[in-house]
Protein backbone atom coordinates (compact mmCIF):
# COMPACT_ATOMS: atom_id res chain seq x y z
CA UNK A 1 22.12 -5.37 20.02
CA UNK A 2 20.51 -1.95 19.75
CA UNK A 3 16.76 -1.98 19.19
CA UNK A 4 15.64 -0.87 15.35
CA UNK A 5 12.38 0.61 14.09
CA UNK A 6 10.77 -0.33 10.70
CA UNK A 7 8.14 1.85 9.47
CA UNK A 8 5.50 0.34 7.47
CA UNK A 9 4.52 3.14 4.86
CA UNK A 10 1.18 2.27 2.37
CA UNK A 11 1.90 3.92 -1.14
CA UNK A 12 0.21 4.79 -4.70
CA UNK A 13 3.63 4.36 -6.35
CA UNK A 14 6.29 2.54 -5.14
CA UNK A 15 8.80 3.89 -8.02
CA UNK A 16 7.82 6.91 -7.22
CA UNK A 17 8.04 6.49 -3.46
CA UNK A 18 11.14 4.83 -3.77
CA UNK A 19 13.23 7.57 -5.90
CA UNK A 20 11.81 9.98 -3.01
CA UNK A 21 13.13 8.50 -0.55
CA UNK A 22 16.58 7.82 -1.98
CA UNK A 23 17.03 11.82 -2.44
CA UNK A 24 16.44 12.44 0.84
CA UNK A 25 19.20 9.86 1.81
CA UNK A 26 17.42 6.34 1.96
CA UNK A 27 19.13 3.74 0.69
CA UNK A 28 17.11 0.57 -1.02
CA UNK A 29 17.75 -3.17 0.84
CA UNK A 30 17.28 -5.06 -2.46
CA UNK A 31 16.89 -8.36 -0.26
CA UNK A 32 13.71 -7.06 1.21
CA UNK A 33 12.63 -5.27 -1.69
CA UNK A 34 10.38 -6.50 -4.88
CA UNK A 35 7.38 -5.05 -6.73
CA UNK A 36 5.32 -4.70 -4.01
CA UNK A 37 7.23 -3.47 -1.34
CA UNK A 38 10.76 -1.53 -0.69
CA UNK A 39 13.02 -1.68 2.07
CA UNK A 40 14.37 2.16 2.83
CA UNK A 41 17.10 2.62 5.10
CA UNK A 42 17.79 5.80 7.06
CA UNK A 43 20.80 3.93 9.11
CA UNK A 44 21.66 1.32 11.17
CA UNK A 45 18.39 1.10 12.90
CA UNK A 46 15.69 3.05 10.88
CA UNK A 47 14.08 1.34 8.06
CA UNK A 48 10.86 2.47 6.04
CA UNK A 49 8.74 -0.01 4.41
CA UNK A 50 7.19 1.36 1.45
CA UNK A 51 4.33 -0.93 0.83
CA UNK A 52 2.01 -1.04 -2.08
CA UNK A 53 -1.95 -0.69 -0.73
CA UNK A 54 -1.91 -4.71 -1.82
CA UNK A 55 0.70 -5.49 0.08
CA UNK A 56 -0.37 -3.09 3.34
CA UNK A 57 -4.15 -5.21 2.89
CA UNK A 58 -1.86 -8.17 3.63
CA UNK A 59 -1.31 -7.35 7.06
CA UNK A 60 -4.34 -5.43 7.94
CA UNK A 61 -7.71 -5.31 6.71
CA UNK A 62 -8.02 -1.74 8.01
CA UNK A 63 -8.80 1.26 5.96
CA UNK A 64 -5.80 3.10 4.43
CA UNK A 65 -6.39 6.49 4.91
CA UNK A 66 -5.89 9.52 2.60
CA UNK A 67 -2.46 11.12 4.30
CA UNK A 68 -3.33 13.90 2.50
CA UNK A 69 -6.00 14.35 4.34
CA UNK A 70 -6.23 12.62 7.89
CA UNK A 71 -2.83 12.01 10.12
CA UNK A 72 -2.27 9.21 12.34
CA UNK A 73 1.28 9.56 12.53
CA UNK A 74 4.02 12.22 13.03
CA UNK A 75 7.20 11.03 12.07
CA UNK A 76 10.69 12.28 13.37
CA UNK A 77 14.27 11.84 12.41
CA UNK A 78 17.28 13.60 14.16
CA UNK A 79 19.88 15.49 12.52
CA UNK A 80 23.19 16.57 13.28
CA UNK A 81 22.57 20.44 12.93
CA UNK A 82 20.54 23.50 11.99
CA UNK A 83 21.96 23.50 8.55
CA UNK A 84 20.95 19.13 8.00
CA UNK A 85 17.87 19.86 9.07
CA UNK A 86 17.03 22.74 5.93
CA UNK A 87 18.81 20.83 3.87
CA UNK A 88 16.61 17.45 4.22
CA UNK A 89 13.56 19.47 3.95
CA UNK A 90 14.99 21.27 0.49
CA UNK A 91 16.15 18.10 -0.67
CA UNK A 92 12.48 16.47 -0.02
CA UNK A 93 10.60 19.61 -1.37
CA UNK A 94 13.18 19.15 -4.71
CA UNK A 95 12.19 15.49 -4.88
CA UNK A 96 8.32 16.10 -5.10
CA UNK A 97 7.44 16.53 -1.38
CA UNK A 98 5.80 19.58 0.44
CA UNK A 99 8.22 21.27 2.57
CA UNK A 100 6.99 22.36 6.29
CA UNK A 101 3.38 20.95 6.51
CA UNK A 102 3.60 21.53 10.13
CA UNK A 103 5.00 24.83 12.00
CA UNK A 104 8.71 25.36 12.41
CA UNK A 105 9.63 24.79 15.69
CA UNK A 106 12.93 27.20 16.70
CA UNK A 107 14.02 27.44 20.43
CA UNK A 108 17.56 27.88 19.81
CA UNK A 109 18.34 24.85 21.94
CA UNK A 110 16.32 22.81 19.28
CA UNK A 111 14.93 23.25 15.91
CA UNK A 112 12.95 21.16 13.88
CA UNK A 113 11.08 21.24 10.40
CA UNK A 114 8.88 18.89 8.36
CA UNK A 115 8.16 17.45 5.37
CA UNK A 116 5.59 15.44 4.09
CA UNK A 117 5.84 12.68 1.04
CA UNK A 118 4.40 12.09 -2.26
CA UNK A 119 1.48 9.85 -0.07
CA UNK A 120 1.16 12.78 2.50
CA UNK A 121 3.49 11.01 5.27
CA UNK A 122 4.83 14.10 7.57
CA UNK A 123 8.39 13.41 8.47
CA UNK A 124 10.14 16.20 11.09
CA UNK A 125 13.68 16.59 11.02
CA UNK A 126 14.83 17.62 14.60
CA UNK A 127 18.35 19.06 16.00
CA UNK A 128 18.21 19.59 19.69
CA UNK A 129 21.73 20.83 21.65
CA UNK A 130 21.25 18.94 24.96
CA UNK A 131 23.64 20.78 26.94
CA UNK A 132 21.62 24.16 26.08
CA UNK A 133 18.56 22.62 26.93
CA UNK A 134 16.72 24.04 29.94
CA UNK A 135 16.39 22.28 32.83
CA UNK A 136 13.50 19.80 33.63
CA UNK A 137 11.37 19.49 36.44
């Protein structure tokens, strides 16, 4: 069984977090899903949890802090292409989010933009050709 990541997300607004993430291609688990917390999922093996801050406070007692302001994570997804990875970006700028809050990264082998969130998460998007990559080492 392949291994699968669930990001735990604190939000202001789950509707709001929730219709964000379904136009950039999440789909909603209703089985894990209720007023205070949505299951989004990416694919087979990447889920986001968007929590509510009273739900997050249930499993840590931990500041939440202001994405807007202060980072503690970079997020990445892969895409299939050059052309997927725009076109997640427009779709999450057209849904509310800020397209490229960090640099665009183009080496021809691999290129990667960002977005961030309505709560200031910063998601890349990242193609990489691994065959054109240059050698390690």
């Amino acid at each position: 069984m392949s291994k699968k990541i669930f990001v735990n997300l604190p939000v202001t607004d789950l509707k709001r977090s929730m219709a964000f993430y379904e136009a950039v291609g999440a789909v909603n688990n209703p089985a894990f899903s209720d007023d205070t917390a949505a299951c989004m999922v990416f694919s087979d093996t990447i889920y986001a949890m968007l929590l509510t801050h009273d739900k997050w406070r249930q499993f840590t007692s931990k500041r939440i802090v202001d994405a807007h302001v202060d980072a503690q994570v970079l997020l990445c997804l892969s895409a299939d292409g050059r052309e997927e990875v725009s076109s997640l970006v427009d779709k999450a700028s057209g849904a509310g989010g800020k397209a490229d809050p960090t640099p665009v990264q183009d080496y021809g082998f691999m290129y990667g933009r960002s977005f961030e969130d309505p709560d200031g998460h910063i998601w890349e998007v990242m193609w990489m050709d691994l065959n054109a990559a240059p050698p390690h080492g």
